[in-house]
PDB file of N, CA and C in Angstrom:
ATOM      1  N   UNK A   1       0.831  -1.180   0.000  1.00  0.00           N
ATOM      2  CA  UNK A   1       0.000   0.000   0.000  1.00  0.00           C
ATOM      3  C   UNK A   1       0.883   1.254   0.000  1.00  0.00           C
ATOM      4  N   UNK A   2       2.132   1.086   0.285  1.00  0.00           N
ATOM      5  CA  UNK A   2       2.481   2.436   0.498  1.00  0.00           C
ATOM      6  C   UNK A   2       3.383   2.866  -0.550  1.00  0.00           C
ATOM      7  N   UNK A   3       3.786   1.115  -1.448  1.00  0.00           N
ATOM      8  CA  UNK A   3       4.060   1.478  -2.740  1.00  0.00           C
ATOM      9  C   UNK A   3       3.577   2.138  -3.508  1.00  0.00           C
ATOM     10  N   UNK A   4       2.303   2.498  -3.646  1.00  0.00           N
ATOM     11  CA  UNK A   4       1.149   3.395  -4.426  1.00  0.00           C
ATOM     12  C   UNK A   4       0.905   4.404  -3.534  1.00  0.00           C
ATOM     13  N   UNK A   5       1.066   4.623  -2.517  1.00  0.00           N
ATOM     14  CA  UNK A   5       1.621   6.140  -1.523  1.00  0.00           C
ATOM     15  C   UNK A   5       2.900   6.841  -2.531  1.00  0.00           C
ATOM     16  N   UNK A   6       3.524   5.993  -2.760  1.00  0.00           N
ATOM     17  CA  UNK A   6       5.333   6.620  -3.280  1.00  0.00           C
ATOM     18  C   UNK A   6       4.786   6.791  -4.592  1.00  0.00           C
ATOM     19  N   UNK A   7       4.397   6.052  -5.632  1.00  0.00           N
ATOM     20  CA  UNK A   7       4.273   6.179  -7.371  1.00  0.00           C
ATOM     21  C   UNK A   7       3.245   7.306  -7.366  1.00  0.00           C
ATOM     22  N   UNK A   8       2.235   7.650  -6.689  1.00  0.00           N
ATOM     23  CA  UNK A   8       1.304   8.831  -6.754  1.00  0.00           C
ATOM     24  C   UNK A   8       1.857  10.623  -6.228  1.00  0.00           C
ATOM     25  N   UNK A   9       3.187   9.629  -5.187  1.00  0.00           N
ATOM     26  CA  UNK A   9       3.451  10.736  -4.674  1.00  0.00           C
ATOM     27  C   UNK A   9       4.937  11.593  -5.857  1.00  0.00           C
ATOM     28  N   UNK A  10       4.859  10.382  -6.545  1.00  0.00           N
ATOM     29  CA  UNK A  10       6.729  10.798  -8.053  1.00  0.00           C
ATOM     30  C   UNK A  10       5.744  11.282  -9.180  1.00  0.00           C
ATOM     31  N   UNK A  11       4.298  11.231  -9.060  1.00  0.00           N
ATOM     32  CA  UNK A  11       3.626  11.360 -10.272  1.00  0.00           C
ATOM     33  C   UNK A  11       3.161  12.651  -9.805  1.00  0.00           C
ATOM     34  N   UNK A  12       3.045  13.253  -8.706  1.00  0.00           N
ATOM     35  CA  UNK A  12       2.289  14.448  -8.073  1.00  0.00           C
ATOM     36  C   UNK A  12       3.632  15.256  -8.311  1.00  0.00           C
ATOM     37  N   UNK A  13       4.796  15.132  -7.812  1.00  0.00           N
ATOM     38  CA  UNK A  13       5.905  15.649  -7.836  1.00  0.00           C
ATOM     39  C   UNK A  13       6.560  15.897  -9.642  1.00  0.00           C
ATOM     40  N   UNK A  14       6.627  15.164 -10.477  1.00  0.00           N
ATOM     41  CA  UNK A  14       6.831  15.493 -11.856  1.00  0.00           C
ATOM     42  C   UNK A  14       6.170  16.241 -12.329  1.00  0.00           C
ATOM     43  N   UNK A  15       4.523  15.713 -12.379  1.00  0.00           N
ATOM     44  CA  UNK A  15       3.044  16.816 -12.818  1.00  0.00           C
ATOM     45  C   UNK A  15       4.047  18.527 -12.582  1.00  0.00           C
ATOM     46  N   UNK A  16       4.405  18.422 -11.251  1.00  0.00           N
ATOM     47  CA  UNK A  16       4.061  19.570 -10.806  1.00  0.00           C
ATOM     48  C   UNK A  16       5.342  20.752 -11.475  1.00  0.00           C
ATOM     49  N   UNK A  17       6.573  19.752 -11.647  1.00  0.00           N
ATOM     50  CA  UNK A  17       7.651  20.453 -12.331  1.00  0.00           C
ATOM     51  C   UNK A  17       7.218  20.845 -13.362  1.00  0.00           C
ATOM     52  N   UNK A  18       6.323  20.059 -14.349  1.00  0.00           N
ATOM     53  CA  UNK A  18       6.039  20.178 -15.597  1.00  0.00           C
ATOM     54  C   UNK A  18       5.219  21.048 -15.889  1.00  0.00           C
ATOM     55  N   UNK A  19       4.270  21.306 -14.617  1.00  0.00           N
ATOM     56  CA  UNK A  19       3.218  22.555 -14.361  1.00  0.00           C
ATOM     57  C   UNK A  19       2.033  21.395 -15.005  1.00  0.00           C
ATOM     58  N   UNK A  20       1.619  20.598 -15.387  1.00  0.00           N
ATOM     59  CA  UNK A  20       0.215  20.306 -14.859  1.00  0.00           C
ATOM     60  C   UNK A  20      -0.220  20.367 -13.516  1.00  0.00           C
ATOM     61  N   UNK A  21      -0.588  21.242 -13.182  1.00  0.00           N
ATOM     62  CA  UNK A  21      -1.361  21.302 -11.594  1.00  0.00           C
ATOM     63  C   UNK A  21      -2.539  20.501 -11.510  1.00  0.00           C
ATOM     64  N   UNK A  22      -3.166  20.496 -12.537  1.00  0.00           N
ATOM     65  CA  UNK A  22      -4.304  19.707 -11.710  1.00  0.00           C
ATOM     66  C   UNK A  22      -4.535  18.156 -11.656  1.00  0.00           C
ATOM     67  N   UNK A  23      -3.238  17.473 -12.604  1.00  0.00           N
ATOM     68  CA  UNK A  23      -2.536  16.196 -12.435  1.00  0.00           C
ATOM     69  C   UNK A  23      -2.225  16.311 -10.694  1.00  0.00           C
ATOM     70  N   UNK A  24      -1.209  16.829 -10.655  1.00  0.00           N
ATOM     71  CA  UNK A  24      -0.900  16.755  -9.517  1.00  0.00           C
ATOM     72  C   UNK A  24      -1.319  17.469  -8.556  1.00  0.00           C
ATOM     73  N   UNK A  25      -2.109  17.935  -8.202  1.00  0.00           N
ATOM     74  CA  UNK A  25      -3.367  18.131  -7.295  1.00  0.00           C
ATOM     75  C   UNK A  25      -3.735  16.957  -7.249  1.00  0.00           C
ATOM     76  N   UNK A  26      -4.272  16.231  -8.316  1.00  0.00           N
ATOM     77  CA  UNK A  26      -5.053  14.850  -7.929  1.00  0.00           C
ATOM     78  C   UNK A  26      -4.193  13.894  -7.466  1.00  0.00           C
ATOM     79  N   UNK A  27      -3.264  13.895  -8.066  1.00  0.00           N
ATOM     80  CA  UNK A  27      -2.317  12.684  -7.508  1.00  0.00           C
ATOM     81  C   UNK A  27      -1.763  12.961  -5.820  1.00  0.00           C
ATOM     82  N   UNK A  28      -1.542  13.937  -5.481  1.00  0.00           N
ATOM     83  CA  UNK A  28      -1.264  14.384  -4.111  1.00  0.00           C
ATOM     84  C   UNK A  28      -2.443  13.727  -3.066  1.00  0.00           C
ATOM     85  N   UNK A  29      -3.547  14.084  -3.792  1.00  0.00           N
ATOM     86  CA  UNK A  29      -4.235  14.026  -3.209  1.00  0.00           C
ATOM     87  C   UNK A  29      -5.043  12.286  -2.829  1.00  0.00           C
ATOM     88  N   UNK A  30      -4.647  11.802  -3.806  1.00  0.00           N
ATOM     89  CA  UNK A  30      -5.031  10.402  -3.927  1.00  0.00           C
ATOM     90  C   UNK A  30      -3.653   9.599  -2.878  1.00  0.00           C
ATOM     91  N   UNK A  31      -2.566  10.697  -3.120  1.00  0.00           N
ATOM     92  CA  UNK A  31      -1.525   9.684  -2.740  1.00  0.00           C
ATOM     93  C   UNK A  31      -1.207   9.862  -0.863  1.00  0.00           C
ATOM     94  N   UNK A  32      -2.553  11.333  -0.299  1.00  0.00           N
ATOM     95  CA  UNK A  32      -2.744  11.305   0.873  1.00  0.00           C
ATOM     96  C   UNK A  32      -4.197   9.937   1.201  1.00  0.00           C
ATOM     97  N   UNK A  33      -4.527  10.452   0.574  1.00  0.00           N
ATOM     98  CA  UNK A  33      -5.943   9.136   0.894  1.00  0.00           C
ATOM     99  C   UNK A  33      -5.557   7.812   1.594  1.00  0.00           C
ATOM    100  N   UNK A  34      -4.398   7.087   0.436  1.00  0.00           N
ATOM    101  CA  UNK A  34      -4.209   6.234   0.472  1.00  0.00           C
ATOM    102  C   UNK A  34      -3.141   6.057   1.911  1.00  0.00           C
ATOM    103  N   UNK A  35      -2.570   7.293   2.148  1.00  0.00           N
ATOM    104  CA  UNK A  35      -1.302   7.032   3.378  1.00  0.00           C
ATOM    105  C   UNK A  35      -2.360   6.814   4.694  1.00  0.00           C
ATOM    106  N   UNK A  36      -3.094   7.801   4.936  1.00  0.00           N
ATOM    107  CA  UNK A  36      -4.672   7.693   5.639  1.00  0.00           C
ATOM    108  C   UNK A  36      -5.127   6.561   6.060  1.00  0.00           C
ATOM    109  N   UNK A  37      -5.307   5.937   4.863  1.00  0.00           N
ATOM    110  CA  UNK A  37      -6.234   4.377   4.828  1.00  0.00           C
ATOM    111  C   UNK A  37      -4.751   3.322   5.550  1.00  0.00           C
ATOM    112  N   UNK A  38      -3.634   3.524   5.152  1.00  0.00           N
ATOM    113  CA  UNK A  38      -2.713   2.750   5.409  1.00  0.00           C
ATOM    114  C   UNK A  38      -2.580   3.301   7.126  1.00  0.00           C
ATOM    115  N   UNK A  39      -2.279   3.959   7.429  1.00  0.00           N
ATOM    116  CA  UNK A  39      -2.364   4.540   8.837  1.00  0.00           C
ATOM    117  C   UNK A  39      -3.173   4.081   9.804  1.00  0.00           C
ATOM    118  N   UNK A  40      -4.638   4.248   9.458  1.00  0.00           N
ATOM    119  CA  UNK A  40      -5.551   3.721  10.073  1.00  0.00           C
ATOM    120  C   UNK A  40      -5.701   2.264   9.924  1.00  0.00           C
ATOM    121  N   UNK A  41      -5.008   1.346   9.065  1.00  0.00           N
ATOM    122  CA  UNK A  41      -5.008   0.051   9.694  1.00  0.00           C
ATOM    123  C   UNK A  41      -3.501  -0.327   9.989  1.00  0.00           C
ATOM    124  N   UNK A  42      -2.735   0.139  10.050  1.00  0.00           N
ATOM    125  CA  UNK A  42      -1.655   0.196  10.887  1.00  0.00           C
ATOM    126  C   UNK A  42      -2.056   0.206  12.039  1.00  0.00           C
ATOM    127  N   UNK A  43      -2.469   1.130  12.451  1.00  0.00           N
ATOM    128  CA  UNK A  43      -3.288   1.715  13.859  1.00  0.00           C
ATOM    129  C   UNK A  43      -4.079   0.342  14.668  1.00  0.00           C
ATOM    130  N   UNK A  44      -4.736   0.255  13.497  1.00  0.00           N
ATOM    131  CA  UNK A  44      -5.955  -1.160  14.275  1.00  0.00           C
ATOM    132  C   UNK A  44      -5.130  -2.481  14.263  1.00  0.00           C
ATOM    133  N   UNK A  45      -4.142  -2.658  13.691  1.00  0.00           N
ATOM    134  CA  UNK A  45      -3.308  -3.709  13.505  1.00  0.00           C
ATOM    135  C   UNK A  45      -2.683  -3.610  14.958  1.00  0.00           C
ATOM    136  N   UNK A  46      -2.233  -2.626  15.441  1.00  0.00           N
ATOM    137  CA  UNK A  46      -1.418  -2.530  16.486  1.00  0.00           C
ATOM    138  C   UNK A  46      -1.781  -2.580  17.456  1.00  0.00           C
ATOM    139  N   UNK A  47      -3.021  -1.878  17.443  1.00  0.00           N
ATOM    140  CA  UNK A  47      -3.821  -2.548  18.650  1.00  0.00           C
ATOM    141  C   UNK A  47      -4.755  -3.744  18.886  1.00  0.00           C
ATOM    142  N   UNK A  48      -4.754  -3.950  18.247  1.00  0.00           N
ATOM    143  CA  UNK A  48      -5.073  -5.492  17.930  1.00  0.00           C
ATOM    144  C   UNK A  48      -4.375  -6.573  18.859  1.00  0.00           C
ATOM    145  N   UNK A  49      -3.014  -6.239  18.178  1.00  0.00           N
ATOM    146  CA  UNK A  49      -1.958  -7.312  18.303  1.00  0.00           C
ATOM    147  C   UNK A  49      -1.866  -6.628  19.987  1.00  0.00           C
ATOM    148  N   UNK A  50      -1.546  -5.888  20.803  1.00  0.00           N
ATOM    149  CA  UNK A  50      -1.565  -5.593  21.726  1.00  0.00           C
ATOM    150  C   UNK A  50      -2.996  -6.115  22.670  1.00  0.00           C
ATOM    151  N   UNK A  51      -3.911  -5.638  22.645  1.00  0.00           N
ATOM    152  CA  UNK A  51      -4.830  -6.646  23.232  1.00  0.00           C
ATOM    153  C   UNK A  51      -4.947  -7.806  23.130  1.00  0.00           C
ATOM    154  N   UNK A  52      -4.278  -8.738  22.006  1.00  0.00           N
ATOM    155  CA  UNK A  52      -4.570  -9.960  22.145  1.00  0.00           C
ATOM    156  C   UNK A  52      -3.355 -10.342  22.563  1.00  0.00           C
ATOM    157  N   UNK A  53      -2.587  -9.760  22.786  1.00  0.00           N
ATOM    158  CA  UNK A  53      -1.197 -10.071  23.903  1.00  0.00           C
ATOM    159  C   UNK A  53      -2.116 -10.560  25.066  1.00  0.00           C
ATOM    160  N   UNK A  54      -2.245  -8.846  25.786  1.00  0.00           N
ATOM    161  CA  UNK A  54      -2.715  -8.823  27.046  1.00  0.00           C
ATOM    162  C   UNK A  54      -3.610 -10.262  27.298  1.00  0.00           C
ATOM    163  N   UNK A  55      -4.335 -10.527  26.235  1.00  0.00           N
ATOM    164  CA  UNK A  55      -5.234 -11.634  27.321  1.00  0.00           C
ATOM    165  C   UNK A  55      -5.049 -13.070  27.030  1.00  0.00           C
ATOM    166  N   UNK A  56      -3.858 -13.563  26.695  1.00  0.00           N
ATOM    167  CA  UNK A  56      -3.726 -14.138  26.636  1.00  0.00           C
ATOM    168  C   UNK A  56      -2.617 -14.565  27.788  1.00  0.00           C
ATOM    169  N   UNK A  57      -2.441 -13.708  28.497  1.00  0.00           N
ATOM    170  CA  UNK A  57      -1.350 -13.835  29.394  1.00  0.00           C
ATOM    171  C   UNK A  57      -2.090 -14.170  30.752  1.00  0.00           C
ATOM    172  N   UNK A  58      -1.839 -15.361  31.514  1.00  0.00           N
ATOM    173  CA  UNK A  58      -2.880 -15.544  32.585  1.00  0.00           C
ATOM    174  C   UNK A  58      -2.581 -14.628  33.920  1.00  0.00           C
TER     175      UNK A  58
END
């Protein structure tokens, strides 16, 4: 997932040298979405794995 974080984020970054802005407007913007979505199950992953520590421990 965060491979397509990085290719949106080299495609937002070229757009922008080249001056298409509104390429890269979108791509920035797609390539935050996606860091977001990756974050938030990072997040739940971690706590996850942390509560199911805890109770498993007598």
């Amino acid at each position: 997932m965060l491979y397509y974080v990085l290719v949106f984020l080299i495609i937002a970054l070229i757009a922008g040298i080249l001056g298409f802005t509104g390429i890269a407007a979108a791509s920035a913007s797609i390539a935050q979405i996606i860091f977001y979505i990756f974050l938030l199950l990072f997040l739940v992953s971690l706590f996850a794995h942390v509560f199911r520590q805890n109770r498993s421990k007598p």
